[in-house]
N, C-alpha and C. Protein backbone atom coordinates (compact mmCIF):
# COMPACT_ATOMS: atom_id res chain seq x y z
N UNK A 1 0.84 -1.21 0.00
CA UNK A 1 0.00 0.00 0.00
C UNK A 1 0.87 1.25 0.00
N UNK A 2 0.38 2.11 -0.80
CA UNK A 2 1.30 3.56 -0.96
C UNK A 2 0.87 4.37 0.32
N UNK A 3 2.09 4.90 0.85
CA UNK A 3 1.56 6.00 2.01
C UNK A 3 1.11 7.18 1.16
N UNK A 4 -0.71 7.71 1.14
CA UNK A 4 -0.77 9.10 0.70
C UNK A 4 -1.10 10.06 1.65
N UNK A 5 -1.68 9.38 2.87
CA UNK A 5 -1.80 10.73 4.08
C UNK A 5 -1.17 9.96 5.29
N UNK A 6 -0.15 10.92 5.87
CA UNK A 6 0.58 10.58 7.22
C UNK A 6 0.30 11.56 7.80
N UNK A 7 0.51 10.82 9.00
CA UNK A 7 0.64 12.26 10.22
C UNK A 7 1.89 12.91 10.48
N UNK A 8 1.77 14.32 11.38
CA UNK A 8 3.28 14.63 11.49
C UNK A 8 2.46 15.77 12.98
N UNK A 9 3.04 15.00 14.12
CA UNK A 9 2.66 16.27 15.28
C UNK A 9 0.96 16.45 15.50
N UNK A 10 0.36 17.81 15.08
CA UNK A 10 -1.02 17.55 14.65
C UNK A 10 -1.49 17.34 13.59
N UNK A 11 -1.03 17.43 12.47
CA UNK A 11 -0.86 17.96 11.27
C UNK A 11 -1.24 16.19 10.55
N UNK A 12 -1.97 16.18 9.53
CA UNK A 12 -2.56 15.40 8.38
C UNK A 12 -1.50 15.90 7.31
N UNK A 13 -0.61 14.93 6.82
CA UNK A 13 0.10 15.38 5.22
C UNK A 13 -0.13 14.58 4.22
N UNK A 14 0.19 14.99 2.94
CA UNK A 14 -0.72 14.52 1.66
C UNK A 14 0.49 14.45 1.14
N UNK A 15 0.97 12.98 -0.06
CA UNK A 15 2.07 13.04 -0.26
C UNK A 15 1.70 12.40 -1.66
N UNK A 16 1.60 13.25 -2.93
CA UNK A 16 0.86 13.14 -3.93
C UNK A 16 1.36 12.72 -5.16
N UNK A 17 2.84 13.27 -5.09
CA UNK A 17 3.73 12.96 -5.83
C UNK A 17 5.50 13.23 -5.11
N UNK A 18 6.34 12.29 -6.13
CA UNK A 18 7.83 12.12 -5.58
C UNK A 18 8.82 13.12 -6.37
N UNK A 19 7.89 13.74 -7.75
CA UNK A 19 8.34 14.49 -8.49
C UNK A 19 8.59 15.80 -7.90
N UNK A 20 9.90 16.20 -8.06
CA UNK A 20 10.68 18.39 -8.19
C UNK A 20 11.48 18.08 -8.99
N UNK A 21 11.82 19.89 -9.14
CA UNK A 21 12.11 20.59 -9.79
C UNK A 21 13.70 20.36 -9.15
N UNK A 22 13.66 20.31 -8.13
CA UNK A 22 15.51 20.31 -7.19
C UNK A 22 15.72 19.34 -6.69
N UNK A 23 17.04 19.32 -6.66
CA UNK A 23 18.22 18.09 -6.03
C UNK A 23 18.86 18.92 -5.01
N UNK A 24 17.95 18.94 -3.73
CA UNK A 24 18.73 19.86 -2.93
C UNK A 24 19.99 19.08 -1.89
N UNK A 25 21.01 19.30 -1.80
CA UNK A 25 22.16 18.76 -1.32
C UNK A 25 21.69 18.22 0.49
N UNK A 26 20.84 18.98 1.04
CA UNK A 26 20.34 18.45 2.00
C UNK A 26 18.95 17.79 2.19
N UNK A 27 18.10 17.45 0.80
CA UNK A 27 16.79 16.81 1.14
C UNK A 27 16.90 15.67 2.19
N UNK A 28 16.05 15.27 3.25
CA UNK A 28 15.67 14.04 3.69
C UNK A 28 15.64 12.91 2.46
N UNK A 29 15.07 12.98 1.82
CA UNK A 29 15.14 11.75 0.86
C UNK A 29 16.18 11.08 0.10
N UNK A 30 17.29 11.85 0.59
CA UNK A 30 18.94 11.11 0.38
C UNK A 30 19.12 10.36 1.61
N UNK A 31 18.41 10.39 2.89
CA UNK A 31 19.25 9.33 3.46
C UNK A 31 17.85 8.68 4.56
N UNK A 32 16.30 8.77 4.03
CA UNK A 32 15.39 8.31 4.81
C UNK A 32 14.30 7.97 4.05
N UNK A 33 13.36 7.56 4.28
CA UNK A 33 12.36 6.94 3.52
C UNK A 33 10.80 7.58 3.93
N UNK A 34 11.06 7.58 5.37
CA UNK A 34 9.43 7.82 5.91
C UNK A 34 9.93 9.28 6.59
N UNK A 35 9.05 9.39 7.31
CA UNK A 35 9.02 11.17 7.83
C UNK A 35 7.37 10.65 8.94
N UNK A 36 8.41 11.24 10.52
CA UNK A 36 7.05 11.11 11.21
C UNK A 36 6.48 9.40 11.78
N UNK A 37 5.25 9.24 11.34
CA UNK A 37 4.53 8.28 11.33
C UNK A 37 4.39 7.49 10.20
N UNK A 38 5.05 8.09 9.46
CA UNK A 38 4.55 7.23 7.74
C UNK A 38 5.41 6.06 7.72
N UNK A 39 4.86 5.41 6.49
CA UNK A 39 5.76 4.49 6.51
C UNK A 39 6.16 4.93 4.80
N UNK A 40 6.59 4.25 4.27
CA UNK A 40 7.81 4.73 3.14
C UNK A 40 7.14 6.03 2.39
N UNK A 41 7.43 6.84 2.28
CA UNK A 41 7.18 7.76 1.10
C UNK A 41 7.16 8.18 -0.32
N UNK A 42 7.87 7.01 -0.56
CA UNK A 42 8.20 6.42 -2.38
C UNK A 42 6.67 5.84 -2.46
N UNK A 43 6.30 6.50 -4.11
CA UNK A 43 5.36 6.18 -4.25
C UNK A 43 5.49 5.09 -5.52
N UNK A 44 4.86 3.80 -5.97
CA UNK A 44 4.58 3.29 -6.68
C UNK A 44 4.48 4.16 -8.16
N UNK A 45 3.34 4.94 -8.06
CA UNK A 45 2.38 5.62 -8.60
C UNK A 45 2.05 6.74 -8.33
N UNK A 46 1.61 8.17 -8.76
CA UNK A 46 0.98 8.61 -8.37
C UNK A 46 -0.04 8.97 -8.16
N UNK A 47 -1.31 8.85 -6.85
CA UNK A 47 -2.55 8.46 -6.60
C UNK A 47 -3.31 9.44 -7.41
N UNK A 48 -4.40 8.83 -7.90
CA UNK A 48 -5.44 9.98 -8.45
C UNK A 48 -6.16 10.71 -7.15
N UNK A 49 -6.58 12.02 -8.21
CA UNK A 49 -7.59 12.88 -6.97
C UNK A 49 -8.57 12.31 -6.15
N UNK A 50 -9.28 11.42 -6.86
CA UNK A 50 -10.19 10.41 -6.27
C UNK A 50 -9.60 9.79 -4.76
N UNK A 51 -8.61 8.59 -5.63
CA UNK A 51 -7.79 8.20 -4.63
C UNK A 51 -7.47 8.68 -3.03
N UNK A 52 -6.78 9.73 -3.30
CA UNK A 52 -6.26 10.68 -2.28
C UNK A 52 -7.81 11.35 -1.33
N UNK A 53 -8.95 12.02 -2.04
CA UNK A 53 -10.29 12.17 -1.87
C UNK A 53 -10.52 11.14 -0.34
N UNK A 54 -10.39 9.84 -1.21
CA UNK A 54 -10.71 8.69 -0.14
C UNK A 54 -10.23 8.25 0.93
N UNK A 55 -9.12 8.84 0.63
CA UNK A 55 -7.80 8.52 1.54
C UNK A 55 -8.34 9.22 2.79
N UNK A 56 -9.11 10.19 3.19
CA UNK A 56 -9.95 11.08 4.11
C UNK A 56 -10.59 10.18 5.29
N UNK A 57 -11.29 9.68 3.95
CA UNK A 57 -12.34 8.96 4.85
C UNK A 57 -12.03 7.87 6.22
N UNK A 58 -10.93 7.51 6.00
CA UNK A 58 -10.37 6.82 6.79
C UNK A 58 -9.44 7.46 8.52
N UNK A 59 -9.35 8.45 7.92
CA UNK A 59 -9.13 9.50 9.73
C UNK A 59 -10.23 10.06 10.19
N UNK A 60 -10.15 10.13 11.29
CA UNK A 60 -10.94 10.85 12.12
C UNK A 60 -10.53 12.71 11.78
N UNK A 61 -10.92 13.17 11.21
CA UNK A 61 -10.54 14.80 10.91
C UNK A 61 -10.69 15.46 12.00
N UNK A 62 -11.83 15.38 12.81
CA UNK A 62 -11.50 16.10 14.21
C UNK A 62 -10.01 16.05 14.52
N UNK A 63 -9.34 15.00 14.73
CA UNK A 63 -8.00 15.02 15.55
C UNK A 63 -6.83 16.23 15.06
N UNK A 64 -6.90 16.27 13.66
CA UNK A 64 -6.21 17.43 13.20
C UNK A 64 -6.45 18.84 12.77
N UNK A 65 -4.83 19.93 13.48
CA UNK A 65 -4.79 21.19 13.71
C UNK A 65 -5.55 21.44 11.64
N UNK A 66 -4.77 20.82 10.91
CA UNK A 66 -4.42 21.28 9.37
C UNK A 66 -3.78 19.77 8.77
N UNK A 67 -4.63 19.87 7.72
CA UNK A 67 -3.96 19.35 6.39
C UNK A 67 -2.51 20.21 5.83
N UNK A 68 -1.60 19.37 5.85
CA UNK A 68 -0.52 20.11 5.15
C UNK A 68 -0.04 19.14 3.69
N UNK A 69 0.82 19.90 2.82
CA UNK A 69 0.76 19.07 1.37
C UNK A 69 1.86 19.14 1.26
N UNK A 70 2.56 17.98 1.79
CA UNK A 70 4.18 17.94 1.94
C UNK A 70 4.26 16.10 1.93
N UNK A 71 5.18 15.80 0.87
CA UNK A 71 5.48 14.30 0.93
C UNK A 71 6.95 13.99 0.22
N UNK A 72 7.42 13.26 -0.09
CA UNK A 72 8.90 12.71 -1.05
C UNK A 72 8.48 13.50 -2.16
N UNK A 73 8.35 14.72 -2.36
CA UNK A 73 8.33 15.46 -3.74
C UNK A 73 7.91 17.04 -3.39
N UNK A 74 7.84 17.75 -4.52
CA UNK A 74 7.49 19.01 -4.61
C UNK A 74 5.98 19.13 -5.03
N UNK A 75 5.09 19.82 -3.95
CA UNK A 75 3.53 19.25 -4.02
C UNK A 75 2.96 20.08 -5.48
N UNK A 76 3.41 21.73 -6.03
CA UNK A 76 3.07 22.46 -7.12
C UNK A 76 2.94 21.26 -7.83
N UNK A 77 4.27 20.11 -8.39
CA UNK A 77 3.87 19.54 -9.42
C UNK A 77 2.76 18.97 -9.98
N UNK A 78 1.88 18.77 -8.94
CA UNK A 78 0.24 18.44 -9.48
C UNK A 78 -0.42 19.55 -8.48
N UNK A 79 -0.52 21.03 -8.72
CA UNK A 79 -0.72 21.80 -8.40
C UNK A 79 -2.16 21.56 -8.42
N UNK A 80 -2.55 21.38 -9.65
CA UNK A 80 -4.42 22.09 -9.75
C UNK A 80 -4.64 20.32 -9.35
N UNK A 81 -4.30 19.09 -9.11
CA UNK A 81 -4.49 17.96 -8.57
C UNK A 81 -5.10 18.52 -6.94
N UNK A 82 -3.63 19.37 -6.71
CA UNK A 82 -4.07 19.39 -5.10
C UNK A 82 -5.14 20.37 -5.09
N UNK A 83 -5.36 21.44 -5.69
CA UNK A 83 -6.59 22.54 -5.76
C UNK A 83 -7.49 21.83 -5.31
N UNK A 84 -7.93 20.55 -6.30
CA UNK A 84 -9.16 19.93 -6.85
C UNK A 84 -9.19 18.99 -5.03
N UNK A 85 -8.46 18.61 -4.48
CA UNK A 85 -9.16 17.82 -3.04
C UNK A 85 -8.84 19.13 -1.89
N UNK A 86 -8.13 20.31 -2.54
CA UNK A 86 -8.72 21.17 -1.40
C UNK A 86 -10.34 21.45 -1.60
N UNK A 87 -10.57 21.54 -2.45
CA UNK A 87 -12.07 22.39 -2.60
C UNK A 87 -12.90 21.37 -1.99
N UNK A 88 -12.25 19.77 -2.22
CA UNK A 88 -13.34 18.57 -1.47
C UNK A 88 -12.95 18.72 -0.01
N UNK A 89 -12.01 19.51 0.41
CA UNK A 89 -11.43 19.60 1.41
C UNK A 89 -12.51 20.32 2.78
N UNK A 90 -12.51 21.75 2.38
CA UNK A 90 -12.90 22.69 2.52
C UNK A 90 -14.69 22.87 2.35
N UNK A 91 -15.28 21.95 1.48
CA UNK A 91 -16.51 21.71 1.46
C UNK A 91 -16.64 20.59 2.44
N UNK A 92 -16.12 19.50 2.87
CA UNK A 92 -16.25 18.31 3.34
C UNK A 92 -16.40 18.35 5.54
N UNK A 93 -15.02 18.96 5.09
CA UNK A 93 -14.48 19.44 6.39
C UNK A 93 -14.85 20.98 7.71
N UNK A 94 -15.62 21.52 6.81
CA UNK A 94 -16.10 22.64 7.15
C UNK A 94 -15.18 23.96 7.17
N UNK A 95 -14.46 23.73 6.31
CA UNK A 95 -13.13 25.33 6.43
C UNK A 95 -11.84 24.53 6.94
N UNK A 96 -11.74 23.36 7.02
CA UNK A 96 -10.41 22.90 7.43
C UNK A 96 -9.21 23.92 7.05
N UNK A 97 -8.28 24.33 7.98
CA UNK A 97 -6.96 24.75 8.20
C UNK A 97 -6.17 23.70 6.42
N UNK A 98 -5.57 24.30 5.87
CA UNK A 98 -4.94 23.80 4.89
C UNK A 98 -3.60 24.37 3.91
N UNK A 99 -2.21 23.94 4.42
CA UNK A 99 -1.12 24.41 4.50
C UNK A 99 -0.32 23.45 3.07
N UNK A 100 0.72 24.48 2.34
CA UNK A 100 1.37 23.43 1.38
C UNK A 100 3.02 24.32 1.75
N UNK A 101 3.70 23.12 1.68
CA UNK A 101 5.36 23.28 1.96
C UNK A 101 5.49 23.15 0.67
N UNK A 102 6.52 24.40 0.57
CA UNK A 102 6.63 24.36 -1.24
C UNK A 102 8.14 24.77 -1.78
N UNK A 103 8.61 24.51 -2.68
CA UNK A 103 10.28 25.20 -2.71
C UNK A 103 9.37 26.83 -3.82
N UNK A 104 8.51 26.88 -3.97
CA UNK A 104 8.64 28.34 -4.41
C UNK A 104 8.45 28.51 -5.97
N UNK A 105 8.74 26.86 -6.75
CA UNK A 105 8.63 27.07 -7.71
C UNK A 105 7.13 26.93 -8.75
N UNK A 106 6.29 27.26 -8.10
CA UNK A 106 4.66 26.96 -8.61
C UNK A 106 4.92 27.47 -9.89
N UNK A 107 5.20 28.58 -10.03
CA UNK A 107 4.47 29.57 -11.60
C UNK A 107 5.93 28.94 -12.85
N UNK A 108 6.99 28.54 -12.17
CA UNK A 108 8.06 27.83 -13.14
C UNK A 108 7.36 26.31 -13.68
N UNK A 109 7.09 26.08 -12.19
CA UNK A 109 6.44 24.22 -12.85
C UNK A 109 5.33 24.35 -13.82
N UNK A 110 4.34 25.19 -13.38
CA UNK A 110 3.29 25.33 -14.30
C UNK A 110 2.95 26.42 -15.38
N UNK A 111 4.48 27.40 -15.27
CA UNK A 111 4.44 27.70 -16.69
C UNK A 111 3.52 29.11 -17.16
N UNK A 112 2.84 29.37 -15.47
CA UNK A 112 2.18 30.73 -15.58
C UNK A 112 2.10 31.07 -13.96
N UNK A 113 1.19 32.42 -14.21
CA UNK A 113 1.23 32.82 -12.77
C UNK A 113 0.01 32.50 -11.64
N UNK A 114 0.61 31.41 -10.75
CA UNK A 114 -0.60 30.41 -10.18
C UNK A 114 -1.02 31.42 -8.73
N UNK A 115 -0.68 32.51 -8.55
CA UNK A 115 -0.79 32.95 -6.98
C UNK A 115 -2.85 33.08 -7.15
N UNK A 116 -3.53 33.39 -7.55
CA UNK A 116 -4.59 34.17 -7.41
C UNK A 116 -5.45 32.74 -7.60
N UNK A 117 -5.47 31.81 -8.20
CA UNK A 117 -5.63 30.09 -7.58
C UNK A 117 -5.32 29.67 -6.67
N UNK A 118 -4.90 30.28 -5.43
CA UNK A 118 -4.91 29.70 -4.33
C UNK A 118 -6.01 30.74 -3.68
N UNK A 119 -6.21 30.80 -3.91
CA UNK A 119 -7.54 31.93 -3.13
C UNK A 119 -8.70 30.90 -2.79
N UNK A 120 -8.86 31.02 -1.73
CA UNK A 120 -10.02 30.07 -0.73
C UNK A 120 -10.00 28.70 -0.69
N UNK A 121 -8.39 27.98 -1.15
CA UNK A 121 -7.98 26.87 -1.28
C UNK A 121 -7.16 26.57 -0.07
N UNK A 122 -5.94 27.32 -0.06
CA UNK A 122 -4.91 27.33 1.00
C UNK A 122 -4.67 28.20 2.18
N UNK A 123 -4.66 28.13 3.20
CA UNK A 123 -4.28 29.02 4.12
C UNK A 123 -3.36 29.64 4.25
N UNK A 124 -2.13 28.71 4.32
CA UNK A 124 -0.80 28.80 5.01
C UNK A 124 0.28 28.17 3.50
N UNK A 125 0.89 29.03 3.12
CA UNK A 125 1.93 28.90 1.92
C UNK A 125 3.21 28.83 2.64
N UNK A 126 4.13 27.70 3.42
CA UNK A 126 5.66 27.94 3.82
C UNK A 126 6.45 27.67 2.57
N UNK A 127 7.32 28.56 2.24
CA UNK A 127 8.29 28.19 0.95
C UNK A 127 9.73 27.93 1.97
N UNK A 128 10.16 27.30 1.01
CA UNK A 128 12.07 26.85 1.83
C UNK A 128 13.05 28.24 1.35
N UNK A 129 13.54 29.15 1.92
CA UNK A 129 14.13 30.58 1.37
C UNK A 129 15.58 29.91 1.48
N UNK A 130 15.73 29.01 2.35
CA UNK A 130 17.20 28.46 2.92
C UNK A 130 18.91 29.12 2.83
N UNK A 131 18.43 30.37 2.38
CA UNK A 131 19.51 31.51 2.04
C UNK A 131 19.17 32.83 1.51
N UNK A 132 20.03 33.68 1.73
CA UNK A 132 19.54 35.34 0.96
C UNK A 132 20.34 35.15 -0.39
N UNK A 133 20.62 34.18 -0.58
CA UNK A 133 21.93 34.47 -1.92
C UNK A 133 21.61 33.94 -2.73
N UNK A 134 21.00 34.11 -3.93
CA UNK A 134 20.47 33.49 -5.44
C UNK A 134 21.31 32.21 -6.01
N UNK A 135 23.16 33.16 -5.54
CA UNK A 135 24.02 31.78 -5.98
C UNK A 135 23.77 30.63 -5.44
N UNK A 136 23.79 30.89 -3.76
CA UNK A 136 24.24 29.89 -2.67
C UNK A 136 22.84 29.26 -3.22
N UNK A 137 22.16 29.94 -2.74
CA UNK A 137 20.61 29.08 -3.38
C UNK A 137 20.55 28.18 -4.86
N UNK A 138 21.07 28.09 -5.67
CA UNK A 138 21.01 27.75 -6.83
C UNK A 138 21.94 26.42 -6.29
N UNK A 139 23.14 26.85 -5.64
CA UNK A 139 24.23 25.71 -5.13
C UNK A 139 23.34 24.76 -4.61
N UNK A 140 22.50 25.13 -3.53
CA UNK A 140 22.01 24.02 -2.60
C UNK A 140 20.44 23.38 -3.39
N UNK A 141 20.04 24.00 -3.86
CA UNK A 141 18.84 23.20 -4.58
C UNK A 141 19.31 22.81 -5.62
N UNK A 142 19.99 22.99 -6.65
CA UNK A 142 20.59 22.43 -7.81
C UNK A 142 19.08 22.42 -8.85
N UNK A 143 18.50 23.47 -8.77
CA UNK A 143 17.09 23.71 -9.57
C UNK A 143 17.34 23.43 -10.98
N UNK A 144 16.32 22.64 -11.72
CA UNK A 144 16.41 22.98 -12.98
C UNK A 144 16.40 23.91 -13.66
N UNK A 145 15.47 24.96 -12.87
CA UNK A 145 15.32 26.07 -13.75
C UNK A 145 16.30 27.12 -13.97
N UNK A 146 17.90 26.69 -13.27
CA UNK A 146 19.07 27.51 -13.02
C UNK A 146 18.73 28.79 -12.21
N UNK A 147 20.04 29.53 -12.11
CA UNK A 147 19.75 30.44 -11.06
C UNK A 147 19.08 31.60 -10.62
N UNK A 148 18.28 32.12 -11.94
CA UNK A 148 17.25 32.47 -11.53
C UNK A 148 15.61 32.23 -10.75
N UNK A 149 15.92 30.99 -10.53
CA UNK A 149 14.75 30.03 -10.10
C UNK A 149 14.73 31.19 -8.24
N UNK A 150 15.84 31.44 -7.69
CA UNK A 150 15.81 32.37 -6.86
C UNK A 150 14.88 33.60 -6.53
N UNK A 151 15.16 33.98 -7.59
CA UNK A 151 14.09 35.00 -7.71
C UNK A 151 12.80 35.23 -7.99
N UNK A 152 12.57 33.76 -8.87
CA UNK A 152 10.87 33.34 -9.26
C UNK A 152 10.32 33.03 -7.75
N UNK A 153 10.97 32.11 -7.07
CA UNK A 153 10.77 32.01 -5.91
C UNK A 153 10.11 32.97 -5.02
N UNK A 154 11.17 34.50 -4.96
CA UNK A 154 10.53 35.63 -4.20
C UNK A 154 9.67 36.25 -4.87
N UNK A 155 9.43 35.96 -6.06
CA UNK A 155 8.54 36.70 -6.96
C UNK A 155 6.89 36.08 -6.38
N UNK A 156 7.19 34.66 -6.42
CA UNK A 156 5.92 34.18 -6.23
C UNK A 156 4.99 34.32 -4.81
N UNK A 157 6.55 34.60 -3.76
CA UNK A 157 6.11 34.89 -2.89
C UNK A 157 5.31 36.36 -2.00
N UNK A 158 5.81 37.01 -3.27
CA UNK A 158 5.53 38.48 -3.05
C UNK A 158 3.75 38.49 -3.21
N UNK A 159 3.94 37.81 -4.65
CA UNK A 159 2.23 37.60 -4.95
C UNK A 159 1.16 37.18 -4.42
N UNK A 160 1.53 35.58 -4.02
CA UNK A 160 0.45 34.78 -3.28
C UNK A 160 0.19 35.16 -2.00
N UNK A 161 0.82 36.12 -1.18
CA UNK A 161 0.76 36.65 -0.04
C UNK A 161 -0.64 37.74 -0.11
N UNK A 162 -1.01 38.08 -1.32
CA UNK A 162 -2.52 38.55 -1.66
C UNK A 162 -3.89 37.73 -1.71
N UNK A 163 -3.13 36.06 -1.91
CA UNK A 163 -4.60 35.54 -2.07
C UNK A 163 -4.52 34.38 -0.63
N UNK A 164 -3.76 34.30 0.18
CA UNK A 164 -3.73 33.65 0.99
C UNK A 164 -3.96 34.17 2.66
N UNK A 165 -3.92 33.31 3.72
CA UNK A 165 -3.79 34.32 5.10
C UNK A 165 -2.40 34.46 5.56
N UNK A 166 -1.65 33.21 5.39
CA UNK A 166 -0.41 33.91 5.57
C UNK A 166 0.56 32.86 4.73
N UNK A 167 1.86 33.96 4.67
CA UNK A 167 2.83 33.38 3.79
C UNK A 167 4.30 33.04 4.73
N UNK A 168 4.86 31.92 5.02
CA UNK A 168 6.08 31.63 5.69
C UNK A 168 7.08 31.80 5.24
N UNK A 169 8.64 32.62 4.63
CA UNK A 169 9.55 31.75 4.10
C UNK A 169 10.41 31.31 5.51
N UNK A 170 11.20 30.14 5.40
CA UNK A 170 11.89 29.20 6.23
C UNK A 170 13.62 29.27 6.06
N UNK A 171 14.33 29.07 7.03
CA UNK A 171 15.33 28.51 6.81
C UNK A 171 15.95 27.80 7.86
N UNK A 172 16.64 26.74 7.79
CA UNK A 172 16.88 25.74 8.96
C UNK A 172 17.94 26.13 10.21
N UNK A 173 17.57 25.87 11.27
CA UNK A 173 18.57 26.40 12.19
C UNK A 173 19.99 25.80 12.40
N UNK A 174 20.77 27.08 12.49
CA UNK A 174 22.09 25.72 12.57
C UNK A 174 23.33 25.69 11.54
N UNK A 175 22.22 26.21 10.11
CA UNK A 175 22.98 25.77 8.71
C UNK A 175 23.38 26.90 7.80
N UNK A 176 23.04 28.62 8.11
CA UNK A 176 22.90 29.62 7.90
C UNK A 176 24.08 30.71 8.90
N UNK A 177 24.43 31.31 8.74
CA UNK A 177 25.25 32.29 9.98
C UNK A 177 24.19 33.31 10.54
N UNK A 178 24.19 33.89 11.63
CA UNK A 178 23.18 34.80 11.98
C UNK A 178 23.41 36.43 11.04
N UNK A 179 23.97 36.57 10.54
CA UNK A 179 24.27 37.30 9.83
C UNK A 179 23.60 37.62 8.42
N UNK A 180 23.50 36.19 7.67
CA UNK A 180 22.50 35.48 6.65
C UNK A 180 20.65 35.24 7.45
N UNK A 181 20.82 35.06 8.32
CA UNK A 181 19.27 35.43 9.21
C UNK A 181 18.87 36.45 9.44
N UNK A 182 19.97 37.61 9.53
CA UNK A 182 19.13 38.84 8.96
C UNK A 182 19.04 39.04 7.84
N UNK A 183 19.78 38.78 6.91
CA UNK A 183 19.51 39.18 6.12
C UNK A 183 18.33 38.76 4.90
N UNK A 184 18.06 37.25 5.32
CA UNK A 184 16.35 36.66 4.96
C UNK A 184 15.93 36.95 5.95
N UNK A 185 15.63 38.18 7.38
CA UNK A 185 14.81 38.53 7.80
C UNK A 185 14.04 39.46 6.93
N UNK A 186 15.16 40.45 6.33
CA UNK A 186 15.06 41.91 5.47
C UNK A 186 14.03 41.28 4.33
N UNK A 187 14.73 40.33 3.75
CA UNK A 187 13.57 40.01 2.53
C UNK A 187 12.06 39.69 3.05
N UNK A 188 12.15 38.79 3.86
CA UNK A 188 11.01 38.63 4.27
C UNK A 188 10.02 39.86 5.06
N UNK A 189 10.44 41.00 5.95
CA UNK A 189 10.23 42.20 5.95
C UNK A 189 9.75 43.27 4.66
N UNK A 190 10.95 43.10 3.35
CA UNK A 190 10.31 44.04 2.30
C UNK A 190 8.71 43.10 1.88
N UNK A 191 8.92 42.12 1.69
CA UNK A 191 7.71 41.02 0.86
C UNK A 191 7.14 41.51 1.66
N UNK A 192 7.02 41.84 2.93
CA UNK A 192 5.57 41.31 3.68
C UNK A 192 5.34 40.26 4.30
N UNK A 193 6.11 39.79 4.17
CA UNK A 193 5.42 38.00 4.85
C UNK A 193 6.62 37.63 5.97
N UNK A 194 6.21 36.32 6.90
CA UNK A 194 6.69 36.17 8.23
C UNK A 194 7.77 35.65 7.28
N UNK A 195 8.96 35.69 8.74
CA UNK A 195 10.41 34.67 8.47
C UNK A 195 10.33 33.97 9.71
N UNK A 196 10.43 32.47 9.48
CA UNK A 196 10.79 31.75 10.34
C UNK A 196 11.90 30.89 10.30
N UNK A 197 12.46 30.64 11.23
CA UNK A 197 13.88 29.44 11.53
C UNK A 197 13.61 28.33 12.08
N UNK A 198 13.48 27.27 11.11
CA UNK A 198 12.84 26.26 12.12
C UNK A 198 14.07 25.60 12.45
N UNK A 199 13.71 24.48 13.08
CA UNK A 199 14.72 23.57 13.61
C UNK A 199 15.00 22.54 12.31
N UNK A 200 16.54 21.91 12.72
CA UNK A 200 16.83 20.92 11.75
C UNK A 200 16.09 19.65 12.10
N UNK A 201 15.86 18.98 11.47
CA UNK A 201 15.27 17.47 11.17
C UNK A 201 15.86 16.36 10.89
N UNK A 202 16.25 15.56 11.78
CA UNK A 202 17.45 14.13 11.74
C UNK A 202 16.38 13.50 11.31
């Protein structure tokens, strides 16, 4: 059986596809399989909307804070996939809380500008900022879209911060100098949107 919803803390995650855009030098999926409660995160296949739909029925939804859309891949790649079980989401659930961990690259994967489609879909948008430096950034994700993929990134984030309630960018504690933490404080200050430092993840 494919894991498509695990838990993590309070949190329900949806793990839809194994497909990105980056080879980031520190993903989990170079040296782990599951995350949390799940059990492997490699998918066979990837589940149809249906599928995943059903996959619901089987938790108790009371128990969780939020659905979040984070699995062994980059969730944009079946972007309007995930749209389509938020809206079953959100009708089903009564307004369920609904969060997607994203590297930033939505409007590159799909090729236009997706911010104003998340409007009454998603709540909570965290992107990975994991540096102020376009290079260093390009170094550590190893993006296809080369090194401007940096800046699509803040681009997208500037935007969707209009159709959403709030927008996160992230970077891991530990792996950055405090020096580089202000200075993705500043960006995250001009955008508008929160900066957070989370903790690293063994």
């Amino acid at each position: 059986m494919m894991t498509i919803l695990y838990e993590v803390h309070n949190g329900l995650y949806v793990n839809m596809t194994n497909k990105c855009p980056c080879a980031c030098t520190f993903c989990l999926r170079q040296t782990m399989d599951r995350i949390g409660k799940s059990d492997s995160l490699w998918l066979d296949r990837e589940p149809t909307v249906d599928e995943v739909k059903a996959e619901f029925d089987k938790f108790d939804m009371s128990k969780y804070r939020e659905v979040v859309f984070c699995g062994f891949g980059e969730p944009t790649e079946r972007l309007y996939d995930i749209f389509e079980v938020c809206d079953y989401l959100k009708e089903k659930y009564n307004g369920i809380q609904i969060r997607i961990n994203t590297n930033g690259m939505a409007d590159l994967v799909n090729g236009k500008s997706t911010a104003p489609d998340f409007k009454n879909r998603i709540d909570t948008v965290s992107i990975s900022l994991n540096t102020p430096d376009k290079e260093r950034f390009y170094e550590l994700t190893r993006c296809k879209f080369g090194i401007d993929s940096f800046d699509a990134m803040l681009k997208f984030a500037g935007e969707v911060k209009n159709y959403v309630n709030k927008v996160v960018l992230t970077t891991v504690d530990t792996t950055i100098t405090a020096e580089e933490e202000e200075k993705c404080r500043k960006i995250c200050e001009d955008l508008g949107v929160t900066y957070r430092i989370r903790p690293w993840e063994d």
